[in-house]
Protein backbone atom coordinates (compact mmCIF):
# COMPACT_ATOMS: atom_id res chain seq x y z
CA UNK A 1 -14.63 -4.87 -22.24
CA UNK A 2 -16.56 -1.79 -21.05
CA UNK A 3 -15.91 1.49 -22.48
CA UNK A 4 -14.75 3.52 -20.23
CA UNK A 5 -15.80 6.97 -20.84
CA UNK A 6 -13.79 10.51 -18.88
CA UNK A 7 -16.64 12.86 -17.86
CA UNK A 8 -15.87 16.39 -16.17
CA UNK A 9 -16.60 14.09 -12.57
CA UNK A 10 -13.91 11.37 -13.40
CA UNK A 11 -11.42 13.18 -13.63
CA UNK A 12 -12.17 15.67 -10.54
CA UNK A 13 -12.29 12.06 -8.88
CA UNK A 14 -8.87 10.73 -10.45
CA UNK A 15 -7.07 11.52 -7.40
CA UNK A 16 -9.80 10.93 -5.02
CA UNK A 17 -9.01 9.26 -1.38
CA UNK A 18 -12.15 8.07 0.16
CA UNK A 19 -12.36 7.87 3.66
CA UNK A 20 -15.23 5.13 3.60
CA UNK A 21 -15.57 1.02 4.46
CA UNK A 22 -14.56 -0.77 1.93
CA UNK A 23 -17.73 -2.68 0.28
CA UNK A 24 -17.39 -6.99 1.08
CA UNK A 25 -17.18 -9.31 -1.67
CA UNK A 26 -16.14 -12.77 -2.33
CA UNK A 27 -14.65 -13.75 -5.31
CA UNK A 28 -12.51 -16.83 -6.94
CA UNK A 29 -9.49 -16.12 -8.45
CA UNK A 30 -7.26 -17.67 -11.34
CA UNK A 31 -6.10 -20.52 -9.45
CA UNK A 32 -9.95 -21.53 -8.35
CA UNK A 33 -9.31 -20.43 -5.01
CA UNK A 34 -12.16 -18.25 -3.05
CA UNK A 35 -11.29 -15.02 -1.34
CA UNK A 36 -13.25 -12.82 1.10
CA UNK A 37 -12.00 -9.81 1.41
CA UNK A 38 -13.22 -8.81 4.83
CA UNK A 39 -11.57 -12.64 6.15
CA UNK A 40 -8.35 -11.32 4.71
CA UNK A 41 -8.70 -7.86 6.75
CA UNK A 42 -9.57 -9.21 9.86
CA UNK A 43 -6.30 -11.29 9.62
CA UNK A 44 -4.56 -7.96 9.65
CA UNK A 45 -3.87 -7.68 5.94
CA UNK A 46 -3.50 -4.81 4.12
CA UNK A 47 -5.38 -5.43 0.36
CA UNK A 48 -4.12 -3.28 -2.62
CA UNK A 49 -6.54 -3.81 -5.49
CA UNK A 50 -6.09 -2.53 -8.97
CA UNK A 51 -8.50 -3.24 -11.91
CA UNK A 52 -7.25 -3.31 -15.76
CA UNK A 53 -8.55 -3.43 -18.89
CA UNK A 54 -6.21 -4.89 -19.52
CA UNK A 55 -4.88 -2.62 -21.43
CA UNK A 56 -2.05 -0.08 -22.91
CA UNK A 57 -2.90 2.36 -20.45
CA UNK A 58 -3.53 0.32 -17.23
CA UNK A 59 0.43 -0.35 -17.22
CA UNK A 60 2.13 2.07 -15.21
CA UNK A 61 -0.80 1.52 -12.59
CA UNK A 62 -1.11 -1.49 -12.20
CA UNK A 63 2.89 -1.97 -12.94
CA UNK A 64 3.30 0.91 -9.83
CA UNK A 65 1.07 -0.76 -7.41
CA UNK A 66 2.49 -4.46 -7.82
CA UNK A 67 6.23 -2.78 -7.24
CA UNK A 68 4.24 -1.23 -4.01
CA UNK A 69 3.40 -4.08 -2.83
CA UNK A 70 6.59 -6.10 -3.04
CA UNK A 71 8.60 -3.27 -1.26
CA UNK A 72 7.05 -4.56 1.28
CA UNK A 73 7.60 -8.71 0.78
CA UNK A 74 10.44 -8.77 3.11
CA UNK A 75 9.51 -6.05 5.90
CA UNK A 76 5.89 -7.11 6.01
CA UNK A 77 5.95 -11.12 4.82
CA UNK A 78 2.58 -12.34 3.76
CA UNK A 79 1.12 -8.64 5.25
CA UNK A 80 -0.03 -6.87 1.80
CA UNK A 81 -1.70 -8.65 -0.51
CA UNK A 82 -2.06 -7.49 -4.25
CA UNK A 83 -5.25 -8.35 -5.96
CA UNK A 84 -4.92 -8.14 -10.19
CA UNK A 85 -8.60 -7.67 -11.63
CA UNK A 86 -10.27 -7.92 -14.34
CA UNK A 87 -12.33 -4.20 -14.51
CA UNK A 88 -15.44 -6.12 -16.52
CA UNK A 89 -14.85 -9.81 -15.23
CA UNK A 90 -14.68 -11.00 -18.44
CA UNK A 91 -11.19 -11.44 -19.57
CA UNK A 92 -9.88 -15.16 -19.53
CA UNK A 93 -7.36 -15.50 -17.17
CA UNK A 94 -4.71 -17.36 -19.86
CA UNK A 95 -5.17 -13.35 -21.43
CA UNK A 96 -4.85 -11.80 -18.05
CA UNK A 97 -1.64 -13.29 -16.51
CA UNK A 98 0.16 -12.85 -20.02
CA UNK A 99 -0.60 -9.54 -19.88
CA UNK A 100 0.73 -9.23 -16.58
CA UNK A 101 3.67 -11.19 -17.26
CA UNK A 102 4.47 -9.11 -20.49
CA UNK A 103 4.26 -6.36 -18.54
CA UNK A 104 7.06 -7.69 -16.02
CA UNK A 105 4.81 -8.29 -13.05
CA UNK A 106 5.45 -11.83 -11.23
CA UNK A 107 1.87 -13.47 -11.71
CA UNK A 108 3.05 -16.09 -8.39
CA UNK A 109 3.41 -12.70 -6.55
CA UNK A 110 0.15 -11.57 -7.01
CA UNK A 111 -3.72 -12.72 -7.23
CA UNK A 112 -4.81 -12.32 -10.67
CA UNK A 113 -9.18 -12.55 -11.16
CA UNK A 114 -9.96 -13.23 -14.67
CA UNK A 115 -13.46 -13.92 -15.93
CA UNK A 116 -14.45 -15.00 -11.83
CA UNK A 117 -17.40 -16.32 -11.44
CA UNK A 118 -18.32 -13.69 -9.26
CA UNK A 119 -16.94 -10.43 -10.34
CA UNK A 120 -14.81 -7.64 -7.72
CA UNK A 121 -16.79 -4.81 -8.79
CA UNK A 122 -14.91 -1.26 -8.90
CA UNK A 123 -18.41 0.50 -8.54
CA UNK A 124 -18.71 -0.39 -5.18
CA UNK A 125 -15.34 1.28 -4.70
CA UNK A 126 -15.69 4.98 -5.98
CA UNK A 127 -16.11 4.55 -9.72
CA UNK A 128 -14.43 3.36 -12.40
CA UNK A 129 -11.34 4.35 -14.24
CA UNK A 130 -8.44 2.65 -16.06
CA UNK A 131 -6.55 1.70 -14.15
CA UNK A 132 -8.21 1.86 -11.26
CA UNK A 133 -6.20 1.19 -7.58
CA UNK A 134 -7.51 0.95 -3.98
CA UNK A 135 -5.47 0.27 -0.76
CA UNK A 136 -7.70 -1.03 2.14
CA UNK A 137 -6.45 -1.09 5.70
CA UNK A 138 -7.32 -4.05 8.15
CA UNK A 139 -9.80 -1.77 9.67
CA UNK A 140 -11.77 -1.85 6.31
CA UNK A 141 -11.25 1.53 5.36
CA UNK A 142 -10.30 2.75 1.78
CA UNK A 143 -7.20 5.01 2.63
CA UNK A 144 -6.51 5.47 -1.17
CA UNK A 145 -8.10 5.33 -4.23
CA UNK A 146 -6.90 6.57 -8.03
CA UNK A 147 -8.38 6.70 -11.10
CA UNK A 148 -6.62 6.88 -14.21
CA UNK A 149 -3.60 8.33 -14.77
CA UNK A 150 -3.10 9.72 -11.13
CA UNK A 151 -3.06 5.44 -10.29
CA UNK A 152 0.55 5.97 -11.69
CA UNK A 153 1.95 7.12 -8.93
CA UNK A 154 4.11 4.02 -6.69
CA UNK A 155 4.69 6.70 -4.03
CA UNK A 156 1.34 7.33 -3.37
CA UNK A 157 0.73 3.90 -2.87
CA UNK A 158 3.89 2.67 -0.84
CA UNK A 159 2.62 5.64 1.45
CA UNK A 160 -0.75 4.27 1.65
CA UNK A 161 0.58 0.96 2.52
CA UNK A 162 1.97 2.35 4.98
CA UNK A 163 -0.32 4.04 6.51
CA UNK A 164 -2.94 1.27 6.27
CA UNK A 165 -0.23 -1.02 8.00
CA UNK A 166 0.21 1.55 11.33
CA UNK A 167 -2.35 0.69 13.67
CA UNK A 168 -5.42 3.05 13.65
CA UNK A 169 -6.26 4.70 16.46
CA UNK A 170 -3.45 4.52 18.28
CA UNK A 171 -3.14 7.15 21.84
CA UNK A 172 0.32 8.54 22.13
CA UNK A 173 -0.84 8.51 25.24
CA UNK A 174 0.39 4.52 25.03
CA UNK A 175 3.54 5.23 23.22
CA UNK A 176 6.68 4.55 24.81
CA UNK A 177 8.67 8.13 25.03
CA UNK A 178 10.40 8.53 22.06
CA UNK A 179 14.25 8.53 22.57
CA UNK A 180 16.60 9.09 19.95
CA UNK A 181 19.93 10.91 19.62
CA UNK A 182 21.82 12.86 19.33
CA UNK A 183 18.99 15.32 17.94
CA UNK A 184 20.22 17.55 16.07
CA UNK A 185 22.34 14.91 14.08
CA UNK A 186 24.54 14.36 11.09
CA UNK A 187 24.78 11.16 10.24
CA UNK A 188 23.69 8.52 13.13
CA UNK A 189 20.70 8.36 15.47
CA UNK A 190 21.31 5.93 18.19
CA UNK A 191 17.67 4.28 19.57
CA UNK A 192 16.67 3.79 23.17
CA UNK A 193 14.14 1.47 24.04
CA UNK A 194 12.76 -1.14 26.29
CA UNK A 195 11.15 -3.10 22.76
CA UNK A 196 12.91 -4.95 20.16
CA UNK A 197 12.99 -2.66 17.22
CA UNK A 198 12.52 -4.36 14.50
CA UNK A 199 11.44 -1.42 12.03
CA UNK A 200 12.16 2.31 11.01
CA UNK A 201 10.29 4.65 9.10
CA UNK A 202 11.32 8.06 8.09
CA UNK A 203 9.18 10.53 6.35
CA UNK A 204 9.53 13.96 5.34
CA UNK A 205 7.50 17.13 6.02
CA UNK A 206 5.17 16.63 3.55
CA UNK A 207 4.58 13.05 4.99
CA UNK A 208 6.82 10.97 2.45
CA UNK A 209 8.79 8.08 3.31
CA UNK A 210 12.30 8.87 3.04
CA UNK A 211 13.81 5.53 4.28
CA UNK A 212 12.71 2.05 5.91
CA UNK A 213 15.11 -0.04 7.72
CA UNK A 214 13.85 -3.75 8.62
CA UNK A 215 15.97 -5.84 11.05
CA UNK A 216 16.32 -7.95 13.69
CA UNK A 217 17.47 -5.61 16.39
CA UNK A 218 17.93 -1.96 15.66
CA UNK A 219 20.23 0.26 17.66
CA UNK A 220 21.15 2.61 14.93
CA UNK A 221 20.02 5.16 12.01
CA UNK A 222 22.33 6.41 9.92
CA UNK A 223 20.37 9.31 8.52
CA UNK A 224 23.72 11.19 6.45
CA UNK A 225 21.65 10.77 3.13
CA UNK A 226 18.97 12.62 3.77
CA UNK A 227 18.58 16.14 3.18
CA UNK A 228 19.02 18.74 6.23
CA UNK A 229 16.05 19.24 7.66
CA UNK A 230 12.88 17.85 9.81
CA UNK A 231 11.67 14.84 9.70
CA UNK A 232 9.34 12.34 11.62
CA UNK A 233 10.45 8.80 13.06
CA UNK A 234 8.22 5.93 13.71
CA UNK A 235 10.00 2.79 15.30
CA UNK A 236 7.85 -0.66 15.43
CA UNK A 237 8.18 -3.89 17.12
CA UNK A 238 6.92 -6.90 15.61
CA UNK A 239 4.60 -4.51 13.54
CA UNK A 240 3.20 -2.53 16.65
CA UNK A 241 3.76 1.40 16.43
CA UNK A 242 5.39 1.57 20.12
CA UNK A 243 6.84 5.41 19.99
CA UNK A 244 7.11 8.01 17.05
CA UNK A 245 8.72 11.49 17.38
CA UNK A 246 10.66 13.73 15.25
CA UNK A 247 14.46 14.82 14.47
CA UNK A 248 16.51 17.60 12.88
CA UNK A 249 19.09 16.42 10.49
CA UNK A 250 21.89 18.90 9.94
């Protein structure tokens, strides 16, 4: 394993977010099976990456950004990948998927890269740290990246996801006008659109996801949980940002 050594600049960078294109690479993983990484962003994944050790200290990391990911199994089937990696390429991967396992992750959930023939290497992607996570949007960019302790942090990364998952670029412009009421509310927000809604996503002030409601059809909010104040609203249908406004709760 390499030694990983914390100068002055890693840990300024150990809550870095790049905004920069993620760097290609092809790799084979456990199961013998190649990967591309820009084939699996052009198919409009979202790929969370997070290198170990492994060791002691790469657990809550790597243990934060697999519980990311699957947050998102049901809303987002088959729509954020999770990509377990070896930080020096050299572990077997008998040693790395007990580790994993151990550690309570579900290796059938996730991609695990042992001692790959050809190695994911973190340099290309900021640095290294242990652990070390990324979360790369369709559109190739890096919209997080954490180094060391800071990659301990599942909010940070369900946020990410979540961000990488809303289309970029989007005009309001070609958003539908946002309808929602009774604003001010209490407890329920009724919806009005012309789409299916088929997802909700609440976030705070401060940008934090509140609540996510997944469904069929959705009509209704109920919002009494959440703490009086502002908040923004994003609705979806089938995965397309089609209005987004915001709402007092009383």
């Amino acid at each position: 394993m390499k030694k990983i050594q914390l100068t002055a600049m890693a840990f300024l960078m150990a809550t870095a977010s790049f905004a920069q294109t993620a760097s290609d690479f092809t790799a084979t993983d456990c199961n013998s099976v190649s990967h591309n990484l820009y084939t699996e962003l052009n198919a409009g994944k979202v790929v969370v990456i997070e290198w170990v050790m492994p060791c002691g200290a790469c657990i809550g990391g790597a243990t934060a950004a697999y519980n990311a990911v699957q947050s998102f199994a049901t809303s987002h089937p088959g729509k954020v990948v999770n990509y377990l990696v070896d930080d020096a390429g050299n572990t077997t991967c008998a040693s790395l998927t007990s580790w994993a396992t151990t550690n309570g992750m579900d290796v059938a959930k996730l991609t695990p890269f042992g001692n790959s023939p050809v190695a994911i290497d973190e340099a290309n992607f900021g640095g290294s740290g242990m652990p070390h996570i990324v979360v790369i949007a369709p559109n190739k960019t890096i919209v997080l990246n954490l180094f060391n302790s800071a990659a301990n942090n599942q909010t940070a990364i369900t946020n990410a996801i979540n961000q990488a998952l809303t289309p970029a670029g989007v005009d309001d412009k070609s958003l539908e006008t946002f309808a929602v009421y009774p604003n001010p509310t209490s407890n329920l927000l009724t919806i009005k659109s012309s789409y299916e809604i088929d997802q909700v996503i609440i976030k705070d002030i401060e940008g934090k996801t509140v609540s996510t409601l997944t469904n069929t059809s959705i009509k209704e909010v109920l919002v009494g949980n959440l703490a009086t104040g502002n908040y923004t609203i994003q609705l979806f249908s089938k995965s397309k940002l089609v209005s987004k406004g915001t709402f007092t709760k009383q």
